[in-house]
C-alpha atoms as a PDB file:
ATOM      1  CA  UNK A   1      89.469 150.384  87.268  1.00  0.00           C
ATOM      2  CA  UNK A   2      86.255 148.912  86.684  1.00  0.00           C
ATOM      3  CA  UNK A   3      82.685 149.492  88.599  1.00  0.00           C
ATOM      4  CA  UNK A   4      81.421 146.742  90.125  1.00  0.00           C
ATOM      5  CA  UNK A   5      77.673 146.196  91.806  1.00  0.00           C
ATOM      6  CA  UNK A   6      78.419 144.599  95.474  1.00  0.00           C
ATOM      7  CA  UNK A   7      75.240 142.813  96.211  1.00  0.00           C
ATOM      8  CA  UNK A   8      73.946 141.614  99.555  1.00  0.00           C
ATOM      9  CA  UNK A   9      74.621 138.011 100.711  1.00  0.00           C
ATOM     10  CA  UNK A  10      72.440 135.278 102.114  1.00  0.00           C
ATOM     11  CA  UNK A  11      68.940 136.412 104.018  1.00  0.00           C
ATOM     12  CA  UNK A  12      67.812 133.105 104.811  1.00  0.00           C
ATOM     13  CA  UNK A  13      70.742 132.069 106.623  1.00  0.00           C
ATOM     14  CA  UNK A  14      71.003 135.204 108.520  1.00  0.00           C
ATOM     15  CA  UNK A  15      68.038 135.314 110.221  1.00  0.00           C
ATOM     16  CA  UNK A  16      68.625 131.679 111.304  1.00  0.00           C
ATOM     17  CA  UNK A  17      71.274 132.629 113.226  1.00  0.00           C
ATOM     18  CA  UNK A  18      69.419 136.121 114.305  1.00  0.00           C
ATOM     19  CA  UNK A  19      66.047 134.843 115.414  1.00  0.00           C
ATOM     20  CA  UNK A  20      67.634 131.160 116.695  1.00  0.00           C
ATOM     21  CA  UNK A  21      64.393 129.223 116.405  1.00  0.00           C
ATOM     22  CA  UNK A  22      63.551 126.142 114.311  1.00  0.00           C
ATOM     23  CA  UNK A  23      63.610 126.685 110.310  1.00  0.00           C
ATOM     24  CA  UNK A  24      60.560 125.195 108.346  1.00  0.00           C
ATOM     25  CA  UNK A  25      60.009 124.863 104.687  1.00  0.00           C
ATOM     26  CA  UNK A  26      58.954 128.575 104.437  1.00  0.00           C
ATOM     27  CA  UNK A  27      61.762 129.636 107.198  1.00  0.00           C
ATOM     28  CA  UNK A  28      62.612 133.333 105.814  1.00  0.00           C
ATOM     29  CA  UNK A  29      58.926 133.669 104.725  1.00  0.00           C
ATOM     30  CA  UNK A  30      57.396 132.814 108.234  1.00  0.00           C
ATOM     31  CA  UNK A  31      59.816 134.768 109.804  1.00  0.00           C
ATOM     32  CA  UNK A  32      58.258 138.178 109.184  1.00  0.00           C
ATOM     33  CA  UNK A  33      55.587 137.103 110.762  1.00  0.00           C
ATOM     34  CA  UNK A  34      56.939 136.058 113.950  1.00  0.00           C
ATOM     35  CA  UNK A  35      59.725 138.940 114.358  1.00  0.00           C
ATOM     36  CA  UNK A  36      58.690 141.747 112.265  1.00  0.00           C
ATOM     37  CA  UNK A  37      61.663 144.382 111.634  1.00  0.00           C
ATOM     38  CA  UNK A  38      64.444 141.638 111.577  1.00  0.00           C
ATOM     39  CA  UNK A  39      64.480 141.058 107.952  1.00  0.00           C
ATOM     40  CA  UNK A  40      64.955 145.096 107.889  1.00  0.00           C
ATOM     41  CA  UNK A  41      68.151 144.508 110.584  1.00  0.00           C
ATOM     42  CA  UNK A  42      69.893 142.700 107.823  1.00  0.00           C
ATOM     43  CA  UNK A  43      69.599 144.490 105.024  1.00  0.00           C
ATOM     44  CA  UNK A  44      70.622 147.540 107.087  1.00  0.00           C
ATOM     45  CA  UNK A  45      73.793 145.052 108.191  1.00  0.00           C
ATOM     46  CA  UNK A  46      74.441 144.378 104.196  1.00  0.00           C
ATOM     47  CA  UNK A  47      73.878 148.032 103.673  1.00  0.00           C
ATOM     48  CA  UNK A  48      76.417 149.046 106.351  1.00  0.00           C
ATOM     49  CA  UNK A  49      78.756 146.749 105.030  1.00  0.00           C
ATOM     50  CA  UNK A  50      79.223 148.232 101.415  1.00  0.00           C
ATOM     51  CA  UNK A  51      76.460 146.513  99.460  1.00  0.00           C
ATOM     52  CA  UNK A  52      74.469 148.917  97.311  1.00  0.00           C
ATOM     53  CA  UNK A  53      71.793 146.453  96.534  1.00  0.00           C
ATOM     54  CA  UNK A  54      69.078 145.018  99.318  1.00  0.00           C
ATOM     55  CA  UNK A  55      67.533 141.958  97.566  1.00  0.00           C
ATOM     56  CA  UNK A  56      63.622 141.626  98.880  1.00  0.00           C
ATOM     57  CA  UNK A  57      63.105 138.495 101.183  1.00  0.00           C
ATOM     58  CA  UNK A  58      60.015 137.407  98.600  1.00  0.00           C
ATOM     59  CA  UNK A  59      62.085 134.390  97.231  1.00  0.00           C
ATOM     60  CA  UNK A  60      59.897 131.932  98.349  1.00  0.00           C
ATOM     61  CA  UNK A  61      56.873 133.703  98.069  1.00  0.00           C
ATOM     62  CA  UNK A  62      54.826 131.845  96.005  1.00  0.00           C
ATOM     63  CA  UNK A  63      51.387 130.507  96.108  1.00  0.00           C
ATOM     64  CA  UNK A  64      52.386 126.855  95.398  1.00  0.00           C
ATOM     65  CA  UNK A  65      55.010 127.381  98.107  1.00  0.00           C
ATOM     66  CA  UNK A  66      52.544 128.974 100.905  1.00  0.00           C
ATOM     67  CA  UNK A  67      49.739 125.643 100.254  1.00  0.00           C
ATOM     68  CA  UNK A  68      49.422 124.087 103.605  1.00  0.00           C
ATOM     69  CA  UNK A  69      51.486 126.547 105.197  1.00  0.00           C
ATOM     70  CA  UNK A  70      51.086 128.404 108.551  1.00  0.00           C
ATOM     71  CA  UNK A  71      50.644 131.390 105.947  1.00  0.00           C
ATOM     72  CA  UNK A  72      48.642 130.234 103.109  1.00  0.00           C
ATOM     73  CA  UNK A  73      46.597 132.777 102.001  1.00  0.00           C
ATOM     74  CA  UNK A  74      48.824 135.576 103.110  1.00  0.00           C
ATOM     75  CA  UNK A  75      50.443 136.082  99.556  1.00  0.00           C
ATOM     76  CA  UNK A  76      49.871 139.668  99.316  1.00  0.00           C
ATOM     77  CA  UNK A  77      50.327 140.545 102.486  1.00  0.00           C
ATOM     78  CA  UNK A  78      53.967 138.886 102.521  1.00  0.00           C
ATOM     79  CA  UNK A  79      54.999 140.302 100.084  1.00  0.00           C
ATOM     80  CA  UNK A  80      54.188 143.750 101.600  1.00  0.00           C
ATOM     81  CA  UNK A  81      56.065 142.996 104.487  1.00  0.00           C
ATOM     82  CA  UNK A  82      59.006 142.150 102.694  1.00  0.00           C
ATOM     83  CA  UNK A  83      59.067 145.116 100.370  1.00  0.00           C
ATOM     84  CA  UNK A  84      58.132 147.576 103.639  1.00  0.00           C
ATOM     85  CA  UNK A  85      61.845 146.077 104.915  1.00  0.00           C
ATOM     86  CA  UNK A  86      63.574 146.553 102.238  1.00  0.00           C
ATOM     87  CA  UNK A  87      62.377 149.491 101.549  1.00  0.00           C
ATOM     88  CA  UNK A  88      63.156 151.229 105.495  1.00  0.00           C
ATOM     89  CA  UNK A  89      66.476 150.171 104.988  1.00  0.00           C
ATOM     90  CA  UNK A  90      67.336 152.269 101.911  1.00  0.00           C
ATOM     91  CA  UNK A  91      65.534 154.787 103.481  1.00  0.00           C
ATOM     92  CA  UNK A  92      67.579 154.640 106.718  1.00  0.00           C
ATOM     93  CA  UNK A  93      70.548 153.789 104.468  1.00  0.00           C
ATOM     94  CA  UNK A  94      70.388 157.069 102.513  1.00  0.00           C
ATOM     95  CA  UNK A  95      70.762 154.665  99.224  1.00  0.00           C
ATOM     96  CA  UNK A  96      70.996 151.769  97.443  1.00  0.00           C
ATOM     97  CA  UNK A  97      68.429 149.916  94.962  1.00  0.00           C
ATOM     98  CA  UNK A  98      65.912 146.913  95.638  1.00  0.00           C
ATOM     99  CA  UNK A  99      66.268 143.956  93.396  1.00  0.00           C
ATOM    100  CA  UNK A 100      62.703 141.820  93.422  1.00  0.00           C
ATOM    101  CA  UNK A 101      64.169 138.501  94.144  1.00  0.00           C
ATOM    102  CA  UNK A 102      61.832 135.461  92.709  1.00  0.00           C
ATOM    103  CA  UNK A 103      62.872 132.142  93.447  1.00  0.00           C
ATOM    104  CA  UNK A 104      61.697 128.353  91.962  1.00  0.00           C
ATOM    105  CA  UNK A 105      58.455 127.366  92.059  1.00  0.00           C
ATOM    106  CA  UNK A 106      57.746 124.870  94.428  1.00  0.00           C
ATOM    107  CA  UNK A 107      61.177 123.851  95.383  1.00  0.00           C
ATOM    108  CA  UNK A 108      65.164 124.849  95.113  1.00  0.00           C
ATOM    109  CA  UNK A 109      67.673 122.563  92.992  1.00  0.00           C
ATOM    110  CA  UNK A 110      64.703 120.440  92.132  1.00  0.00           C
ATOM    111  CA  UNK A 111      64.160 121.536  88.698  1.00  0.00           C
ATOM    112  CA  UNK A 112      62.143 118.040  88.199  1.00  0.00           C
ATOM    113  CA  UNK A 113      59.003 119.636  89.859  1.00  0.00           C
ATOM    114  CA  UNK A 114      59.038 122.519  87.671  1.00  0.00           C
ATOM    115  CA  UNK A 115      55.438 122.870  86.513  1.00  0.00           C
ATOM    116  CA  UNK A 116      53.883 122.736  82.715  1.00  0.00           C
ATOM    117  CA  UNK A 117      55.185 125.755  81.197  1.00  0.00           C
ATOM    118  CA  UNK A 118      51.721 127.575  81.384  1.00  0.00           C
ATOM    119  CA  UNK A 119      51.367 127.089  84.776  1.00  0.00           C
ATOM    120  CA  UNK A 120      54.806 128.309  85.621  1.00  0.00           C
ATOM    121  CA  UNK A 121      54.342 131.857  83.689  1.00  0.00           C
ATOM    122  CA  UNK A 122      51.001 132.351  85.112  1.00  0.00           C
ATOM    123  CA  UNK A 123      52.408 131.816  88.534  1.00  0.00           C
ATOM    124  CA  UNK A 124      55.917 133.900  87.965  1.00  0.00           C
ATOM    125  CA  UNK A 125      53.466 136.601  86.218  1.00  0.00           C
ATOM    126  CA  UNK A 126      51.617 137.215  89.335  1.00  0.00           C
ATOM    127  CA  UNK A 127      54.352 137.729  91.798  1.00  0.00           C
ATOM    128  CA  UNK A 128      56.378 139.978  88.735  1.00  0.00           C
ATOM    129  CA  UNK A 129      53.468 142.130  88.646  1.00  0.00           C
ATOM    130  CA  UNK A 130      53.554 142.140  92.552  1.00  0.00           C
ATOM    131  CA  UNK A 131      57.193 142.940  93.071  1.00  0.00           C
ATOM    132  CA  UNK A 132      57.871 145.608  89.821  1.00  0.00           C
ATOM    133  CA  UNK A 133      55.866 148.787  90.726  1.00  0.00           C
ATOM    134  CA  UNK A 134      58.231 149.039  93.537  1.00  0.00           C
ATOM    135  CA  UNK A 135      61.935 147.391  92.931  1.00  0.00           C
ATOM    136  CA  UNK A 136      64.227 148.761  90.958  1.00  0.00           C
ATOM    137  CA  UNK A 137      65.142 145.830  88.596  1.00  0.00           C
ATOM    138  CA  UNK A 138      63.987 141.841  89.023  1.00  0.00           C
ATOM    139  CA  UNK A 139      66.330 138.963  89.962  1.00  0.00           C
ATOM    140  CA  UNK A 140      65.044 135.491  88.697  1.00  0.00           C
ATOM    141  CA  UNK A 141      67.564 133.359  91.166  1.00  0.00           C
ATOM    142  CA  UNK A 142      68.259 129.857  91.575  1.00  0.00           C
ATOM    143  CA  UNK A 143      67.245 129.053  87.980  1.00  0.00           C
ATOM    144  CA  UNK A 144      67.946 125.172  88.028  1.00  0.00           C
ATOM    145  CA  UNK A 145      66.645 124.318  84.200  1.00  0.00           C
ATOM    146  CA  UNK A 146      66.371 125.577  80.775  1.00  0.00           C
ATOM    147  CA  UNK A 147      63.017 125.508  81.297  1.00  0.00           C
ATOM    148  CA  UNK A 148      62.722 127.240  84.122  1.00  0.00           C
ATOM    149  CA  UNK A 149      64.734 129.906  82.828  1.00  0.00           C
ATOM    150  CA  UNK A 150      62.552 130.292  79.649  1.00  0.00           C
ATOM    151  CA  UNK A 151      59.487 130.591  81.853  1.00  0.00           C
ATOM    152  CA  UNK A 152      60.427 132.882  84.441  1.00  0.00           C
ATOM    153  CA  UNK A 153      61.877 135.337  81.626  1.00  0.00           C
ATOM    154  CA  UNK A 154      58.322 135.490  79.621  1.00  0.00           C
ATOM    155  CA  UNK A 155      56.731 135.641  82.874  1.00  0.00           C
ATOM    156  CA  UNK A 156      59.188 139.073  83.892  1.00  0.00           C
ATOM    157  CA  UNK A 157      58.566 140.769  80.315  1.00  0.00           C
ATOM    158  CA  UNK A 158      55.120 141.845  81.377  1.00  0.00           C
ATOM    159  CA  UNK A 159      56.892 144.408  82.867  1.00  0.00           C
ATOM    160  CA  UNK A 160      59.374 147.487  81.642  1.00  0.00           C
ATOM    161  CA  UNK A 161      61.965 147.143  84.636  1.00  0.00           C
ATOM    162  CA  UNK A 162      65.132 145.510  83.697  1.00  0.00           C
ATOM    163  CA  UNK A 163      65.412 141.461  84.699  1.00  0.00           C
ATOM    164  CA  UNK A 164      68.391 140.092  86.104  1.00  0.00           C
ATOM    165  CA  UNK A 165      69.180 136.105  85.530  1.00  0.00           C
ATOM    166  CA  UNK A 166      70.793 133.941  87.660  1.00  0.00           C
ATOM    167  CA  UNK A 167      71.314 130.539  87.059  1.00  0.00           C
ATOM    168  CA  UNK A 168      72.282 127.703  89.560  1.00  0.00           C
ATOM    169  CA  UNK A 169      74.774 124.956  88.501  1.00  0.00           C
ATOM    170  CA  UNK A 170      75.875 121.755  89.671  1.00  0.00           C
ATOM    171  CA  UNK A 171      78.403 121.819  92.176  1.00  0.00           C
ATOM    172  CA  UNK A 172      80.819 119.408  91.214  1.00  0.00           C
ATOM    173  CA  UNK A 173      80.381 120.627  87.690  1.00  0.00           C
ATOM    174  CA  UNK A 174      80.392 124.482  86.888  1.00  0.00           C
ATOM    175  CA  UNK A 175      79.414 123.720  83.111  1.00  0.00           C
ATOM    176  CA  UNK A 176      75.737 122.063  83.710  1.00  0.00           C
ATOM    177  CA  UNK A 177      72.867 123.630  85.253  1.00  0.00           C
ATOM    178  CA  UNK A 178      71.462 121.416  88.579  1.00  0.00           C
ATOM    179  CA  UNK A 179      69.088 119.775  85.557  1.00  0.00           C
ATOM    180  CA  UNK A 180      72.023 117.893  84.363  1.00  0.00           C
ATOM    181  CA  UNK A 181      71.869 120.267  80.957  1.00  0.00           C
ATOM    182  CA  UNK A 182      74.658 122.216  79.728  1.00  0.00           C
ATOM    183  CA  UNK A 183      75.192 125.645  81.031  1.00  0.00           C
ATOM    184  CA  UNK A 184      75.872 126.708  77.328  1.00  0.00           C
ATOM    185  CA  UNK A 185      71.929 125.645  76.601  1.00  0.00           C
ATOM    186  CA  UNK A 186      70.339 128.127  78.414  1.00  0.00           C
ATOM    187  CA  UNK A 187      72.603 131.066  76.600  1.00  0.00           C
ATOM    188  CA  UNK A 188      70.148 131.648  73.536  1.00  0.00           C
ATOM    189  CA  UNK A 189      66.903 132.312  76.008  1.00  0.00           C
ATOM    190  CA  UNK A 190      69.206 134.110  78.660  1.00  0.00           C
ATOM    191  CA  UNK A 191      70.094 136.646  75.993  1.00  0.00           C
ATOM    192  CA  UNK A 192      66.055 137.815  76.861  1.00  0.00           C
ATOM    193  CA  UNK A 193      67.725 139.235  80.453  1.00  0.00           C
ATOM    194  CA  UNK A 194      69.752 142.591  81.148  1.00  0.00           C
ATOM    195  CA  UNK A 195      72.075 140.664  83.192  1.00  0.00           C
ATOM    196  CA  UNK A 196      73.137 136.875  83.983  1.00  0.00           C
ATOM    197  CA  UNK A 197      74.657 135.313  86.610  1.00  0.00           C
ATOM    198  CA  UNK A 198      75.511 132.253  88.694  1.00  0.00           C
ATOM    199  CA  UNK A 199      73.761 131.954  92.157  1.00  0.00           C
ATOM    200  CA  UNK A 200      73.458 129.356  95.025  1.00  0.00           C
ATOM    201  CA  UNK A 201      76.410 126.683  93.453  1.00  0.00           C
ATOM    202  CA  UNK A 202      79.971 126.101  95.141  1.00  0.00           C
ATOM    203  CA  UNK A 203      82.404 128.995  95.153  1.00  0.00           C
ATOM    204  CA  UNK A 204      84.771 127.138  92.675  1.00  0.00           C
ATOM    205  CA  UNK A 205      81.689 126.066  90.589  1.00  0.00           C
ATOM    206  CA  UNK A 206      80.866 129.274  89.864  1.00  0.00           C
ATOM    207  CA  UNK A 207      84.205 130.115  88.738  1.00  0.00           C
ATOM    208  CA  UNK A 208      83.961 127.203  86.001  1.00  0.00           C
ATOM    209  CA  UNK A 209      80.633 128.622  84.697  1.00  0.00           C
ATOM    210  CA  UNK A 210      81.296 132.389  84.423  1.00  0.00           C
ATOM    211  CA  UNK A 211      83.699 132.170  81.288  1.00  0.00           C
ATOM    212  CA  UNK A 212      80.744 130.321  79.563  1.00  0.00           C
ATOM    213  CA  UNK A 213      77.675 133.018  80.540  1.00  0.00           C
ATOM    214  CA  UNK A 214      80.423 135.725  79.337  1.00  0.00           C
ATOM    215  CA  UNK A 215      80.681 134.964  76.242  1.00  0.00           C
ATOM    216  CA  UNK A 216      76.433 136.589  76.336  1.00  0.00           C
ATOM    217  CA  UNK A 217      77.650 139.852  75.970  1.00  0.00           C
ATOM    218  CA  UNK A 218      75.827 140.973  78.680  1.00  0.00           C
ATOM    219  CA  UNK A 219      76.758 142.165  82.247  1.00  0.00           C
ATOM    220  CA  UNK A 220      77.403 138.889  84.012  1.00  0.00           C
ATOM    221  CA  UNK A 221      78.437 137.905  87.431  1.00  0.00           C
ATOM    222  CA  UNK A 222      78.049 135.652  90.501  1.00  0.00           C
ATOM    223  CA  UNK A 223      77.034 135.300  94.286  1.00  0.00           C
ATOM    224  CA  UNK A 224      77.880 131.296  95.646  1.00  0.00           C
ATOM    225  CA  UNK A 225      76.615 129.833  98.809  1.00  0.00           C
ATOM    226  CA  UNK A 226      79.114 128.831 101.363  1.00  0.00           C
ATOM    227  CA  UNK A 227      77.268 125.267 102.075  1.00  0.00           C
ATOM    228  CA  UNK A 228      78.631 121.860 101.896  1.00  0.00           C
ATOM    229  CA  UNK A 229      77.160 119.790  98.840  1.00  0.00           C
ATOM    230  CA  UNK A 230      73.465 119.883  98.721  1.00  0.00           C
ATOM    231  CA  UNK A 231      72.551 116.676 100.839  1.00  0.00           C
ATOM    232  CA  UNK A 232      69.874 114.280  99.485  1.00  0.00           C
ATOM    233  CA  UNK A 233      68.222 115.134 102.774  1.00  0.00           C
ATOM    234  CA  UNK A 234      67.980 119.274 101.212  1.00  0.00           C
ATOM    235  CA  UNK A 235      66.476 117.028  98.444  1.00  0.00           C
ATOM    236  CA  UNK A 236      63.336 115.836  99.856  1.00  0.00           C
ATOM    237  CA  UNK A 237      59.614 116.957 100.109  1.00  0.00           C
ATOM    238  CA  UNK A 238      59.630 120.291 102.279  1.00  0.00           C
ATOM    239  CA  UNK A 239      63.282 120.310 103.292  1.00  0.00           C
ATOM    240  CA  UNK A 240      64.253 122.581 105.389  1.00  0.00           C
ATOM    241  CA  UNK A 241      68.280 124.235 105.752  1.00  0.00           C
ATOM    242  CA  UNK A 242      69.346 122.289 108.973  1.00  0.00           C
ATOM    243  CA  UNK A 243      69.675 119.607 106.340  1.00  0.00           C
ATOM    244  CA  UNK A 244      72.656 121.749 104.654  1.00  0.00           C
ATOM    245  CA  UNK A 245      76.397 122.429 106.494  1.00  0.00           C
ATOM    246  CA  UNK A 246      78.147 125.787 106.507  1.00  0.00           C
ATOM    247  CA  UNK A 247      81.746 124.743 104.867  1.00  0.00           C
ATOM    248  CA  UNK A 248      84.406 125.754 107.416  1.00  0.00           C
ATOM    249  CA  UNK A 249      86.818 126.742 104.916  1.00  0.00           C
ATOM    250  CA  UNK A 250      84.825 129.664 103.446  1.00  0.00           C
ATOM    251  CA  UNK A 251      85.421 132.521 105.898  1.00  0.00           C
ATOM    252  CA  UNK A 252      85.277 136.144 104.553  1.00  0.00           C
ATOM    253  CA  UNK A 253      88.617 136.405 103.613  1.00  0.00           C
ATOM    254  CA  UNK A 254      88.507 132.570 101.820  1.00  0.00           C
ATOM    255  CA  UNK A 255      85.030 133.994 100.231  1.00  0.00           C
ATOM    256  CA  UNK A 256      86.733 137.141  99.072  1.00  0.00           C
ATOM    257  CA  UNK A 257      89.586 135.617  97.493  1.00  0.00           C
ATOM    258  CA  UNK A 258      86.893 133.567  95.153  1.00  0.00           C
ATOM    259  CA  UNK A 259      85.157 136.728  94.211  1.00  0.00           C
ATOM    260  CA  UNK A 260      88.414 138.710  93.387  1.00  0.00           C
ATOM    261  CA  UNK A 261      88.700 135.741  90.533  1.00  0.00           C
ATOM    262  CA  UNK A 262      85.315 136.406  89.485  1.00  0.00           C
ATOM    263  CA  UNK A 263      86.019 140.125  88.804  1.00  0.00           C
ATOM    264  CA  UNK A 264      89.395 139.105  86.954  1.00  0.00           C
ATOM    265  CA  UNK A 265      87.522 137.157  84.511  1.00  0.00           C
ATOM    266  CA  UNK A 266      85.266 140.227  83.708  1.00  0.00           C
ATOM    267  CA  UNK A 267      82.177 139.881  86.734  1.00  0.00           C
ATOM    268  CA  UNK A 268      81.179 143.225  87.384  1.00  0.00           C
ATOM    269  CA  UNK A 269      77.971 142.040  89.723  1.00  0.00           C
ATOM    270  CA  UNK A 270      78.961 140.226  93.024  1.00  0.00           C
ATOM    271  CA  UNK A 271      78.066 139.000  96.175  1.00  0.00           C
ATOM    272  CA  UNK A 272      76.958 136.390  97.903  1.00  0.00           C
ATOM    273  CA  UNK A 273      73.816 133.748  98.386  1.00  0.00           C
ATOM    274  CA  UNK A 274      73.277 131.381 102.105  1.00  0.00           C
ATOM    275  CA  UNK A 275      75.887 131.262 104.587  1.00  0.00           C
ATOM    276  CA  UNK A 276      77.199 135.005 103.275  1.00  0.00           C
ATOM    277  CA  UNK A 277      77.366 137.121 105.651  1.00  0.00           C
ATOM    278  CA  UNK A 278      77.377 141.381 106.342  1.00  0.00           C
ATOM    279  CA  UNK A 279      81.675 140.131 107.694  1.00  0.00           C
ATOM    280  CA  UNK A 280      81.823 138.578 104.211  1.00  0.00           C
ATOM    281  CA  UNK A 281      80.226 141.874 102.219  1.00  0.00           C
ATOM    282  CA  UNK A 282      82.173 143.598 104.288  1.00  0.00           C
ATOM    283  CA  UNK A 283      85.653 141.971 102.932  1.00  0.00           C
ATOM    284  CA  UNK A 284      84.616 141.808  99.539  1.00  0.00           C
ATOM    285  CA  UNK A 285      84.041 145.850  99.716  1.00  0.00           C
ATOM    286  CA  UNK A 286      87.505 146.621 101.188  1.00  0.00           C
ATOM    287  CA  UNK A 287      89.197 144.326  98.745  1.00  0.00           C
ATOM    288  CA  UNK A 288      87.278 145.404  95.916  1.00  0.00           C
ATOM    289  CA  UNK A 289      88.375 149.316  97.002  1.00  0.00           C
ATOM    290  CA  UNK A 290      91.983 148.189  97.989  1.00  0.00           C
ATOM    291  CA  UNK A 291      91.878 146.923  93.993  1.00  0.00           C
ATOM    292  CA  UNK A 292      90.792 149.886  92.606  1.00  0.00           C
ATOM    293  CA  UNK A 293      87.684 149.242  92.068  1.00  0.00           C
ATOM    294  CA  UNK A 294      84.448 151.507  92.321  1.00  0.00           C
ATOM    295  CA  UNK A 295      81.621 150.179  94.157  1.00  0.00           C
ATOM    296  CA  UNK A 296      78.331 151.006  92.212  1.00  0.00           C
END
């Protein structure tokens, strides 16, 4: 049948319910501080249950991101941390590739305090040039704007290793981007990427918007979040995810069912973003297998 790339599923959301203290704005980011060798428990736990990809826990790793913050100043040595996890997993794994995950600047689904375009590639350069020497490919996620997308793609071809796109869409509307634009705008710039897909957005959004980033050409695919709608609250200055709701109807066999759809309309990259969990991986691997499939 067809090979298909099984990515991890959501980090953030994990390691709420691992470490069971208070988020803050820079929950996943703090969190190596404070329990050093958990973020490396879950991408084991995603390893284990059939993803091939460990995406880096550097999304919101950012200097405008870490201003004010318990860890300002600590760029560099973040992103260390997060690589060093990452990377003792494959190792203890025996395989597997690390995808450089760079999220928005400043905020997610808030594509409104995107920065002037200079300031944006300047500040996705540095953490590009931080994350390449040692991924295997870059994942721009949560794109929310045309713009943002154009940035962060000049920003990533400083470097020679191949850039994955993903793009986050409304989710009562699979065919706009969370700016309000048309999915179909961003096509012409995303044809700059090795890959494009559809992150962070309701299952059934994400279903809506893959015909549209498949007609690129390119390897294409999709990872949803299993949250209610984002809530104004989400929406505000340093949110933080107690403001979201895990939906109770998207259990790892509900989950699976949306990604089997995906891969019938031609996905061959899949997995999943917050609320996704190593049960979910897990039930997307065996039906993915039980299809025929070859996990790559």
């Amino acid at each position: 049948m067809t090979q298909i790339t099984l990515l991890d599923g959501g980090m953030g959301q994990e390691l709420i319910h691992r470490a069971g203290d208070r988020p803050t704005p820079l929950w996943s980011t703090q969190v190596m501080m404070d329990h050093p060798g958990m973020v490396q428990g879950v991408h084991a736990d995603f390893f284990a249950a059939g993803a091939t990809i460990a995406t880096t826990n550097t999304y919101a790793i950012h200097r405008d991101r870490l201003e004010d913050a318990e860890v300002a100043g600590q760029f560099e040595r973040l992103h260390a941390a997060a690589l060093a996890e990452a990377k003792a997993a494959q190792a203890a794994h025996g395989s597997g590739r690390i995808a450089g995950a760079i999220g928005p600047l400043r905020a997610s689904y808030r594509p409104d305090l995107h920065p002037a375009s200079d300031v944006a590639v300047a500040l996705f350069g540095e953490v590009v040039q931080t994350l390449a020497p040692r991924c295997d490919f870059l994942i721009l996620e949560t794109v929310a704007s045309v713009a943002h997308a154009r940035d962060g793609l000049k920003a990533a071809g400083t470097t020679d290793r191949p850039v994955w796109l993903s793009l986050t869409v409304s989710d009562t509307d699979g065919t706009r981007l969370r700016s309000g634009e048309p999915l179909a705008e961003v096509l012409d710039i995303a044809r700059g990427a090795d890959a494009v897909l559809i992150n962070c957005s309701a299952p059934e959004a994400v279903t809506q918007g893959l015909p549209i980033i498949a007609d690129l050409g390119l390897p294409f695919g999709g990872y949803a979040n299993a949250f209610e709608l984002i809530t104004e609250d989400f929406l505000k200055e340093k949110p933080t995810v107690d403001a979201l709701k895990a939906r109770r109807d998207m259990g790892p066999r509900a989950y699976a069912g949306y990604v089997m759809e995906w891969v019938g309309l031609g996905a061959t990259i899949v997995g999943g973003c917050c609320e996704v969990s190593p049960d979910h991986i897990a039930e997307i691997a065996r039906r993915l297998q039980a299809a025929g499939h070859t996990i790559i």
